[in-house]
C-alpha atoms as a PDB file:
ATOM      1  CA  UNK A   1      51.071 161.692 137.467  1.00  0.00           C
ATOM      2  CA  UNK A   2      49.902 165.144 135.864  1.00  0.00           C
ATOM      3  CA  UNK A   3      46.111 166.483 136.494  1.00  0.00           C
ATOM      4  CA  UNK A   4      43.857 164.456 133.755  1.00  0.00           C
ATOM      5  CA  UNK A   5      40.204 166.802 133.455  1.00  0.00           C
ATOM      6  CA  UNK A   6      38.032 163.898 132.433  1.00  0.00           C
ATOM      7  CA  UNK A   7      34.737 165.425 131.148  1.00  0.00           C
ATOM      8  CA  UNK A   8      31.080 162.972 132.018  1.00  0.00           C
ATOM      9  CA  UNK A   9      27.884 162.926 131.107  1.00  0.00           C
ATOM     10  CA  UNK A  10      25.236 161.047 133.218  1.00  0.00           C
ATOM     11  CA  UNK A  11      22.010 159.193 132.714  1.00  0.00           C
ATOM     12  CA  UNK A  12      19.029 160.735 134.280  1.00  0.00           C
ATOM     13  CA  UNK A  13      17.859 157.623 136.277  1.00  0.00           C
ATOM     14  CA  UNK A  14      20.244 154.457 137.186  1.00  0.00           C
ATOM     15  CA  UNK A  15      23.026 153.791 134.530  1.00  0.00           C
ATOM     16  CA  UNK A  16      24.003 150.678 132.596  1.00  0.00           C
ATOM     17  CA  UNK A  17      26.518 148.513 134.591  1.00  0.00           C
ATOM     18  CA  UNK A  18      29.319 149.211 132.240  1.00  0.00           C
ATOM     19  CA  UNK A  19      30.237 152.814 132.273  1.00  0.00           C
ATOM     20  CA  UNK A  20      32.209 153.782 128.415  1.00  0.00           C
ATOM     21  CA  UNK A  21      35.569 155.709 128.082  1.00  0.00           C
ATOM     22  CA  UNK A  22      36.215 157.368 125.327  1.00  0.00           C
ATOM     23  CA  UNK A  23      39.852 158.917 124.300  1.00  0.00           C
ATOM     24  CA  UNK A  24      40.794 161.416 121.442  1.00  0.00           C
ATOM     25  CA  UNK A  25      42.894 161.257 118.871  1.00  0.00           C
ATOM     26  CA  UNK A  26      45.775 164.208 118.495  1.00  0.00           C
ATOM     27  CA  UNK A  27      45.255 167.993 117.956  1.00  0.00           C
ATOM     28  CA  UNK A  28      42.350 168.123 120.295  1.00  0.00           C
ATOM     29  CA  UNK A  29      40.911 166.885 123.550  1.00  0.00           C
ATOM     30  CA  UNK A  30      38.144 165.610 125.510  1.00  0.00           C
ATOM     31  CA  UNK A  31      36.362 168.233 124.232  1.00  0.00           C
ATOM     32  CA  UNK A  32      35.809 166.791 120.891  1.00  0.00           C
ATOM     33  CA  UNK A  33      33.685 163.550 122.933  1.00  0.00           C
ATOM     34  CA  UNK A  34      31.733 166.461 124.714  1.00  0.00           C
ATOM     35  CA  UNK A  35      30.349 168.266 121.758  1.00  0.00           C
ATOM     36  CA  UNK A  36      27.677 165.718 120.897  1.00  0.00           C
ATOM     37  CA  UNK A  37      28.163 161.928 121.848  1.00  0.00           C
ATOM     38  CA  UNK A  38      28.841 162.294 125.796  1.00  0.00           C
ATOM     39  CA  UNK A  39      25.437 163.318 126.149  1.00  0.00           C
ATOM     40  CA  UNK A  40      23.899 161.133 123.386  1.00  0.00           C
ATOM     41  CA  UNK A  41      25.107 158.028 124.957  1.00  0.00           C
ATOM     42  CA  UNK A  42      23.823 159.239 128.567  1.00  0.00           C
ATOM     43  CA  UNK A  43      20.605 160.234 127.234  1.00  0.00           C
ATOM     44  CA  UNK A  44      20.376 156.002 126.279  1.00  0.00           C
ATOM     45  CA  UNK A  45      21.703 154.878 129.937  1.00  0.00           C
ATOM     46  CA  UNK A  46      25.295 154.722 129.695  1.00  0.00           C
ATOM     47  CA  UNK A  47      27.329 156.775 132.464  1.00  0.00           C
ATOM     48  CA  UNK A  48      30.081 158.358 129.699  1.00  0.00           C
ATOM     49  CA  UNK A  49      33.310 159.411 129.989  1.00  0.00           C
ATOM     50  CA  UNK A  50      36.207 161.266 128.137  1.00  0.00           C
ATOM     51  CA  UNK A  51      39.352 161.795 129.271  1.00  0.00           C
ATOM     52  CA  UNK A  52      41.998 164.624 127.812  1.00  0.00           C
ATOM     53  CA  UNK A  53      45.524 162.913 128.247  1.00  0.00           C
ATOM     54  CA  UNK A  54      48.195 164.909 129.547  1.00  0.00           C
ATOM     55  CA  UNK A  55      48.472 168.817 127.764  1.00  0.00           C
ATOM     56  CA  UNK A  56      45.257 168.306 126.291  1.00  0.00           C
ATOM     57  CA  UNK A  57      42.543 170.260 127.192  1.00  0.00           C
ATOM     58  CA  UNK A  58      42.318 170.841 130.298  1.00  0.00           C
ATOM     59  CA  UNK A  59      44.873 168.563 131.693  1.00  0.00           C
ATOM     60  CA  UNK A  60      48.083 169.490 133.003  1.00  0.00           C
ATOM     61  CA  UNK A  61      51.587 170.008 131.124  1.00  0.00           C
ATOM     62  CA  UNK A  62      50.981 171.517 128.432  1.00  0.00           C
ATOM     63  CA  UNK A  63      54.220 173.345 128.411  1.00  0.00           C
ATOM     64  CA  UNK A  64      55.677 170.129 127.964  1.00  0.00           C
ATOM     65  CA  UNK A  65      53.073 169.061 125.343  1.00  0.00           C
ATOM     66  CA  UNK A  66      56.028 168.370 122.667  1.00  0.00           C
ATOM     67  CA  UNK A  67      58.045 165.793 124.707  1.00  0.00           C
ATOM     68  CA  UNK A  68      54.924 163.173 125.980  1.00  0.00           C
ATOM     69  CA  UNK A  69      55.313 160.362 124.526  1.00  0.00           C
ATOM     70  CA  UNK A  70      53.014 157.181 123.599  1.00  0.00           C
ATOM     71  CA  UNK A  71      53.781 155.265 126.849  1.00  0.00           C
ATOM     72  CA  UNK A  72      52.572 158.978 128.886  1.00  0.00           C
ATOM     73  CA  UNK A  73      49.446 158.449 126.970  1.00  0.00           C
ATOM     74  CA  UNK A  74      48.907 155.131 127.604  1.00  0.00           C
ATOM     75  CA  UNK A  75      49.774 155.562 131.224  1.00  0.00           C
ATOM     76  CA  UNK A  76      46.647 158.568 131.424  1.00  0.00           C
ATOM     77  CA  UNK A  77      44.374 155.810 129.918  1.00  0.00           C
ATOM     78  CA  UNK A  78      44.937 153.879 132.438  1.00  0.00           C
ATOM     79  CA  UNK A  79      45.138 156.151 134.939  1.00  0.00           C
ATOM     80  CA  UNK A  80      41.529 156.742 133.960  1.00  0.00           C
ATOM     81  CA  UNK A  81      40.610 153.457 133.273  1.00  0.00           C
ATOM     82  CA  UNK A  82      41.669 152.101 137.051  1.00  0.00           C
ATOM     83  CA  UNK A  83      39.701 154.986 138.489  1.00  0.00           C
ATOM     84  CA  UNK A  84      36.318 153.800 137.954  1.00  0.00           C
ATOM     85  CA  UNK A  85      34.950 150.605 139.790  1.00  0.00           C
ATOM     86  CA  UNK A  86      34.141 148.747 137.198  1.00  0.00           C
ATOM     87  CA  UNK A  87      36.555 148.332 133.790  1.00  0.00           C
ATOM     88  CA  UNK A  88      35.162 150.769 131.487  1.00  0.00           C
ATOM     89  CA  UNK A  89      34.850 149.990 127.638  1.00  0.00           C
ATOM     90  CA  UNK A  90      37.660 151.963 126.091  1.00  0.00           C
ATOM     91  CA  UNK A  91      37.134 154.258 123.055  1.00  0.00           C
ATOM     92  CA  UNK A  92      39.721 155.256 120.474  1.00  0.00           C
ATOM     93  CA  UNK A  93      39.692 157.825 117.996  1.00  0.00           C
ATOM     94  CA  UNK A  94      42.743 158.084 115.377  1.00  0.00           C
ATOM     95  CA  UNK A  95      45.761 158.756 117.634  1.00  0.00           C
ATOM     96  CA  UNK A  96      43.385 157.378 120.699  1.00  0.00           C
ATOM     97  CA  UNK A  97      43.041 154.508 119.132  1.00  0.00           C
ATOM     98  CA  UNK A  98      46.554 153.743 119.045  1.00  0.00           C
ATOM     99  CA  UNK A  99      46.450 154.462 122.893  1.00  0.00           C
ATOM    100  CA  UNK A 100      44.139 152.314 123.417  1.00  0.00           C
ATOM    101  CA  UNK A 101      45.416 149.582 121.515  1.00  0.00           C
ATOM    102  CA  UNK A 102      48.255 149.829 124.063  1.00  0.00           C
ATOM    103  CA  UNK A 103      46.468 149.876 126.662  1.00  0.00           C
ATOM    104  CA  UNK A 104      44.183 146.475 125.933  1.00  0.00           C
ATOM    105  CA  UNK A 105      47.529 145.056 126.655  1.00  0.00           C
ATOM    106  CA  UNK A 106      47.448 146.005 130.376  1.00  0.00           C
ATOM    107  CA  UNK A 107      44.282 145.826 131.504  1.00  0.00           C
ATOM    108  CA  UNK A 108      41.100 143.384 130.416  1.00  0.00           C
ATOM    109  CA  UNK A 109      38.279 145.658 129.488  1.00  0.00           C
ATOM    110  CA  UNK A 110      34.808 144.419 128.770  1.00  0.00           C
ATOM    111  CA  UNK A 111      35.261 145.538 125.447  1.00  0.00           C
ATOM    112  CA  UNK A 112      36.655 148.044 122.769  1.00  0.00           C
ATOM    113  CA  UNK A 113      35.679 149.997 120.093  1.00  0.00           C
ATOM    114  CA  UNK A 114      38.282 152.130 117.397  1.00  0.00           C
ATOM    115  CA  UNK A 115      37.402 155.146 115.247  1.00  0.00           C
ATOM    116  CA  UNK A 116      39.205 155.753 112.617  1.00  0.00           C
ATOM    117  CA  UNK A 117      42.187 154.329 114.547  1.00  0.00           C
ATOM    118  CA  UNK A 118      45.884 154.485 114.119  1.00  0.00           C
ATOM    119  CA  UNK A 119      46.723 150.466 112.719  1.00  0.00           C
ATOM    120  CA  UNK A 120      48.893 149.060 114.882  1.00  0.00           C
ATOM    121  CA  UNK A 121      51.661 149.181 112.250  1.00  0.00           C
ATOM    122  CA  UNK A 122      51.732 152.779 112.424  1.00  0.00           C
ATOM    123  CA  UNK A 123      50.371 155.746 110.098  1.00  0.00           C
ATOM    124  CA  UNK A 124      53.645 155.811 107.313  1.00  0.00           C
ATOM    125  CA  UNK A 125      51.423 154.087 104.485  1.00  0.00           C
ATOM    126  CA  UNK A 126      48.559 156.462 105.137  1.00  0.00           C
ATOM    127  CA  UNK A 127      50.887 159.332 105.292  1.00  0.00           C
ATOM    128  CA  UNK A 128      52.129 158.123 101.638  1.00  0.00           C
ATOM    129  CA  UNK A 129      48.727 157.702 100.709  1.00  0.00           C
ATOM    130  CA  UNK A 130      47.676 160.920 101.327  1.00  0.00           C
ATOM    131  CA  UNK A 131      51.025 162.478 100.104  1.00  0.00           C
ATOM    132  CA  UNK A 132      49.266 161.265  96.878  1.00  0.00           C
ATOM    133  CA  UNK A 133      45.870 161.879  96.699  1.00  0.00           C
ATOM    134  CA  UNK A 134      45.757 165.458  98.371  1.00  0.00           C
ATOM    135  CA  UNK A 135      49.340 166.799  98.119  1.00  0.00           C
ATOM    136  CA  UNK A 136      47.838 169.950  99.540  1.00  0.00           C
ATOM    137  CA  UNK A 137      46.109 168.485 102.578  1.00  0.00           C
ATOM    138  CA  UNK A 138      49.451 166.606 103.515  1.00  0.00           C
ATOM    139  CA  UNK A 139      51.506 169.736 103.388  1.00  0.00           C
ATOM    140  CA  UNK A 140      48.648 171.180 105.805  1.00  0.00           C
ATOM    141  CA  UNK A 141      49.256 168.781 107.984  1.00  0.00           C
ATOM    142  CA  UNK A 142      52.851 168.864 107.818  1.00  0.00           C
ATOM    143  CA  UNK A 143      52.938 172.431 109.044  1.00  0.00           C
ATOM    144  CA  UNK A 144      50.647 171.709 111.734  1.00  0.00           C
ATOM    145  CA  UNK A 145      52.821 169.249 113.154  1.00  0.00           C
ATOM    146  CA  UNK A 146      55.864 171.256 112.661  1.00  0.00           C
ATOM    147  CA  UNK A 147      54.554 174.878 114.041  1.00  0.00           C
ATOM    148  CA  UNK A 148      51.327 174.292 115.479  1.00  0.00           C
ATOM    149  CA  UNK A 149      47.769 175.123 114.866  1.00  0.00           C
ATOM    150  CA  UNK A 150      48.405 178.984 113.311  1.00  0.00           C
ATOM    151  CA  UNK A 151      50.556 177.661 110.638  1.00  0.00           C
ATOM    152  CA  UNK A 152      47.688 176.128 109.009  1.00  0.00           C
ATOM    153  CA  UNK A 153      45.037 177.117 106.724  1.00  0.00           C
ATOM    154  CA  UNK A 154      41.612 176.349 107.987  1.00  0.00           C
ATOM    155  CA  UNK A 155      40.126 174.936 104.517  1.00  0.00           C
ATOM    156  CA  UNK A 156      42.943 172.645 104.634  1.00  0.00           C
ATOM    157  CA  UNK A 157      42.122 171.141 108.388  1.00  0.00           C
ATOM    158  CA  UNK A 158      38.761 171.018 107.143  1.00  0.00           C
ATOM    159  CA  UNK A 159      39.285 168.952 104.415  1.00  0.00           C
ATOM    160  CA  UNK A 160      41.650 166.572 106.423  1.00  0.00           C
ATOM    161  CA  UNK A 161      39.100 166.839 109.329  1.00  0.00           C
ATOM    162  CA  UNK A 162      35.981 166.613 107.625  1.00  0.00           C
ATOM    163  CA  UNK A 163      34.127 165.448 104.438  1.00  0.00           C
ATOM    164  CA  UNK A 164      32.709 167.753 101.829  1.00  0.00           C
ATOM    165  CA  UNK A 165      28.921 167.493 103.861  1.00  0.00           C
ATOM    166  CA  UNK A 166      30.560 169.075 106.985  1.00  0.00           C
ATOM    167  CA  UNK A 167      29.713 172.421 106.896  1.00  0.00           C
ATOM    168  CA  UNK A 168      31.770 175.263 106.665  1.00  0.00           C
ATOM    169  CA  UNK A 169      30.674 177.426 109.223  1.00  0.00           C
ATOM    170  CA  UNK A 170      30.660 174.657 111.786  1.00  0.00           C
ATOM    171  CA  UNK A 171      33.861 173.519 111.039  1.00  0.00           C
ATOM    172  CA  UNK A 172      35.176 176.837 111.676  1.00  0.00           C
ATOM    173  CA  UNK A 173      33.743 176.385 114.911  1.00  0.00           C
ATOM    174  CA  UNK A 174      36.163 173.433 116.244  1.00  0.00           C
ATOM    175  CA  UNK A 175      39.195 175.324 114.824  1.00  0.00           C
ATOM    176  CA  UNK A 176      40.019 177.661 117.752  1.00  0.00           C
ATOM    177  CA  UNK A 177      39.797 174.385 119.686  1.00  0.00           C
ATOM    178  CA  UNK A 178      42.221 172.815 117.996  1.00  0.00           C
ATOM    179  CA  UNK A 179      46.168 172.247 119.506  1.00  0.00           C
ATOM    180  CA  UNK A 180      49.865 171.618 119.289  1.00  0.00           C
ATOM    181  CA  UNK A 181      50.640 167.430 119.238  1.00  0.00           C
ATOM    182  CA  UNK A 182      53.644 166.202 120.744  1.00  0.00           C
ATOM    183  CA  UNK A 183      56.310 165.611 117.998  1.00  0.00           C
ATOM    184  CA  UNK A 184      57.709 162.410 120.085  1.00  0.00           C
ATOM    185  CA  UNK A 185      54.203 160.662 119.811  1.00  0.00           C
ATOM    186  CA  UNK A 186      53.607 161.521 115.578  1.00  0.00           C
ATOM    187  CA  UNK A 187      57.189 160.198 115.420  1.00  0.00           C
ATOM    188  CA  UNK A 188      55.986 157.077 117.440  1.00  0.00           C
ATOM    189  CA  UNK A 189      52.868 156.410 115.135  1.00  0.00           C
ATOM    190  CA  UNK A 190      54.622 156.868 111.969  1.00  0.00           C
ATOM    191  CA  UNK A 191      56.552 154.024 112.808  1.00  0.00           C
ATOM    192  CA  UNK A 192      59.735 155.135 114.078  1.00  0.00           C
ATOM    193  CA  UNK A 193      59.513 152.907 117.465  1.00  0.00           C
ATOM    194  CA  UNK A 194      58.685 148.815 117.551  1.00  0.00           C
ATOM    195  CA  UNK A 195      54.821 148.449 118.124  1.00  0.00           C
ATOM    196  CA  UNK A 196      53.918 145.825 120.610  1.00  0.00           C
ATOM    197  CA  UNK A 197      51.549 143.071 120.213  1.00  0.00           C
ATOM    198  CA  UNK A 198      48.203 143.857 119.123  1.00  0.00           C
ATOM    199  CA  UNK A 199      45.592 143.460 122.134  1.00  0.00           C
ATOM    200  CA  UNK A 200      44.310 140.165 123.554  1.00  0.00           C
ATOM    201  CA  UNK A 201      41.764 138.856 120.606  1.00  0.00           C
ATOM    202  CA  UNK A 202      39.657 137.297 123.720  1.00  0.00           C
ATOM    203  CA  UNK A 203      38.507 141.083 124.165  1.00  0.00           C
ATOM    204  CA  UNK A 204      35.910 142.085 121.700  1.00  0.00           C
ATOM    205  CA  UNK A 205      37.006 145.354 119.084  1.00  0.00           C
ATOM    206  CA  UNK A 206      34.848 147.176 116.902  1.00  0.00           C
ATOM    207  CA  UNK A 207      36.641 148.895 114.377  1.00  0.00           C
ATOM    208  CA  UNK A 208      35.294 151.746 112.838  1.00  0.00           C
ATOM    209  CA  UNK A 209      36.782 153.293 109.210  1.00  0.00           C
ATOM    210  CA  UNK A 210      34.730 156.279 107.498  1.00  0.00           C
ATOM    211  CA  UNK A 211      34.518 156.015 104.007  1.00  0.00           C
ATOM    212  CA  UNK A 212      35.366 159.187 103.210  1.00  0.00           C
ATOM    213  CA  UNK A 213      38.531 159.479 105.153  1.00  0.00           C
ATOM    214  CA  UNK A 214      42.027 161.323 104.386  1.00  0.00           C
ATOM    215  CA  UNK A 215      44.745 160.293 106.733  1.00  0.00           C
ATOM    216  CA  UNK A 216      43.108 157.312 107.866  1.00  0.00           C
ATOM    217  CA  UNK A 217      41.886 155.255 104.548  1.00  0.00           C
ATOM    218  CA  UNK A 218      39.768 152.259 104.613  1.00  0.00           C
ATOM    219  CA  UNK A 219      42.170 149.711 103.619  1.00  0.00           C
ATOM    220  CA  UNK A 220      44.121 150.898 106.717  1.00  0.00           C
ATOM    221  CA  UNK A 221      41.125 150.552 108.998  1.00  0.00           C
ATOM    222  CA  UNK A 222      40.751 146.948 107.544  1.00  0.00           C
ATOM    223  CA  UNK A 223      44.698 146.056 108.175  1.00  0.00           C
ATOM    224  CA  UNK A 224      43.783 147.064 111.491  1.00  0.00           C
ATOM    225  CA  UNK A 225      40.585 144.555 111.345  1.00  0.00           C
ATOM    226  CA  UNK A 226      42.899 141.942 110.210  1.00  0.00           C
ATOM    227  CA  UNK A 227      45.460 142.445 112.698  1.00  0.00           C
ATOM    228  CA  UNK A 228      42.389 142.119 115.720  1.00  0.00           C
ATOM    229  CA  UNK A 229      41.325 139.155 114.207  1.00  0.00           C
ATOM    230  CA  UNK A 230      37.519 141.108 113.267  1.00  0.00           C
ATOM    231  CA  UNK A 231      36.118 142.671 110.245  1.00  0.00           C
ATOM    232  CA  UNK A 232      36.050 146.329 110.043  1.00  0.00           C
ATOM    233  CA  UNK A 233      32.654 148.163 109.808  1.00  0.00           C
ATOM    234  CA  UNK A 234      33.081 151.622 107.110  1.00  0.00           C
ATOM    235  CA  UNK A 235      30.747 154.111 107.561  1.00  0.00           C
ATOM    236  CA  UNK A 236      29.844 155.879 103.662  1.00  0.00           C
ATOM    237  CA  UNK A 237      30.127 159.684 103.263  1.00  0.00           C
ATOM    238  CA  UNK A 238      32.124 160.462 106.569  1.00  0.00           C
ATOM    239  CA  UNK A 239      35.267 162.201 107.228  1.00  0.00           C
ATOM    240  CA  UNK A 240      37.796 161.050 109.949  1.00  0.00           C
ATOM    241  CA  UNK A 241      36.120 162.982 112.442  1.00  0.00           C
ATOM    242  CA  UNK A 242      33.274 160.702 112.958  1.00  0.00           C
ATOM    243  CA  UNK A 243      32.343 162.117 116.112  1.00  0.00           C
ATOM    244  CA  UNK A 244      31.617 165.613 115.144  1.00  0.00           C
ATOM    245  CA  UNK A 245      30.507 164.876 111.173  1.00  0.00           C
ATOM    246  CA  UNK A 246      26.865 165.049 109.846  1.00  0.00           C
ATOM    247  CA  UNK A 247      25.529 161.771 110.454  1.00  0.00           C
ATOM    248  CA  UNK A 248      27.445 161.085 113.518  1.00  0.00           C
ATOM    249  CA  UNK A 249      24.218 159.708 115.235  1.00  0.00           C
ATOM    250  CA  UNK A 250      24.085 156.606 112.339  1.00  0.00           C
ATOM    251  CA  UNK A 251      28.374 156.421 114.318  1.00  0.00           C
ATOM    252  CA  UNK A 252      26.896 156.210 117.802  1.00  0.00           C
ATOM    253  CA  UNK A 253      24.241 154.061 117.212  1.00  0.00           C
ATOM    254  CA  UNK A 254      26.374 151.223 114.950  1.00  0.00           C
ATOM    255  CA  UNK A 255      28.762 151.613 118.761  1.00  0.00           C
ATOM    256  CA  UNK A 256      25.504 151.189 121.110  1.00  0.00           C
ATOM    257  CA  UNK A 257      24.325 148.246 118.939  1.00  0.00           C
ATOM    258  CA  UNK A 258      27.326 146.535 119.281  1.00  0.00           C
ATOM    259  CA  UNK A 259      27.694 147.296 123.049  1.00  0.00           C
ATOM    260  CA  UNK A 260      24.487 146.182 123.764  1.00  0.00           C
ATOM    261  CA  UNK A 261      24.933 142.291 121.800  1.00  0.00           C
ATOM    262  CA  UNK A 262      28.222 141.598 123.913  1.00  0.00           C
ATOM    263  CA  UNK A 263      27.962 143.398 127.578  1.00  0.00           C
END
């Protein structure tokens, strides 16, 4: 099993029972969970975690980055997830949530929550989608799968990370931070492998859409509702990034408030 770095931010006095995992979507790492909502969630009492799966951040293999494949990433969620001593609530963003999708198939956590998640039918109708309504963006993204991150032109990850209220000088901020994915996994989420069952419906999800979204759309976010047997919850006027946009704190208190009614 390859060196996870799992970055966590800790309440000041005694922490909530359940302690909260949260995983990133592709492109990026733990990092992105760092920037703001690690330490917004421990400021309110949770003990909050992020893990970068393997050649992500700061975890080991990332000269092997382009041949990891769904199952690996699975397999680091749970890695992380059978580390702690109680189950952890999982978190998903985008590719993440896919993971951890997966990963409620394994193990029975107290509860989940997905951020503008891959559906668990895979990403080819939001590809087409966005083929569509931002030819440009889609050929952005298309080169940054294909030849990495210096391929692309920043205003075009912007405007597939972000929505038009992110600013442009803190966007530029994230880009250095920003990665190779491993071709096997897109391959995997655009539906080129059978997807498994969707998790347990005994185990709570909240799934999260932002209304302003590019590669994930909101009608995807509520096939992936449907599938879960809940109702998705779209945030207005954010981008896919949810966790970095303006108004991020209106994201992490909708995912407290729903913690806090079922734990």
């Amino acid at each position: 099993m390859p060196r996870l770095e799992i970055l966590t931010r800790r309440p000041a006095g005694r922490a909530k029972p359940t302690p909260l995992l949260f995983v990133h979507g592709a492109y990026c790492g733990a990092w992105i969970w760092g920037a703001k909502m690690l330490g917004w969630f421990a400021e309110r009492g949770w003990a909050a975690h992020a893990v970068s799966l393997r050649g992500h951040g700061g975890s080991a293999g990332r000269d092997r980055i382009r041949f990891h494949t769904m199952a690996d990433y699975v397999d680091d969620v749970l890695e992380a997830f059978d580390g702690f001593d109680s189950p952890p609530v999982l978190i998903g963003h985008s590719m993440g949530g896919m993971a951890v999708q997966r990963a409620l198939r394994k193990r029975r956590a107290p509860a989940g929550v997905l951020m503008a998640s891959a559906p668990p039918h895979g990403l080819w109708e939001s590809s087409l989608s966005l083929a569509f309504r931002d030819p440009y963006v889609f050929q952005q993204m298309a080169l940054l799968t294909a030849f990495g991150e210096q391929a692309v032109d920043p205003e075009g990850i912007r405007r597939a990370m972000f929505s038009d209220r992110m600013p442009r000088a803190e966007a530029r901020l994230y880009e250095p931070c920003l990665q190779e994915e491993s071709q096997a996994v897109l391959l995997d989420m655009y539906g080129w492998h059978p997807f498994p069952p969707v998790p347990d419906r005994d185990i709570p999800i909240l799934v999260l859409g932002a209304g302003e979204d590019l590669l994930v759309p909101t009608g995807q976010v509520h096939a992936t509702a449907r599938a879960l047997g809940t109702e998705a919850v779209i945030v207005p006027e954010m981008g896919h990034t949810m966790m970095l946009e303006p108004g991020w704190e209106q994201v992490a208190e909708r995912i407290a408030t729903w913690l806090e009614e079922r734990l």
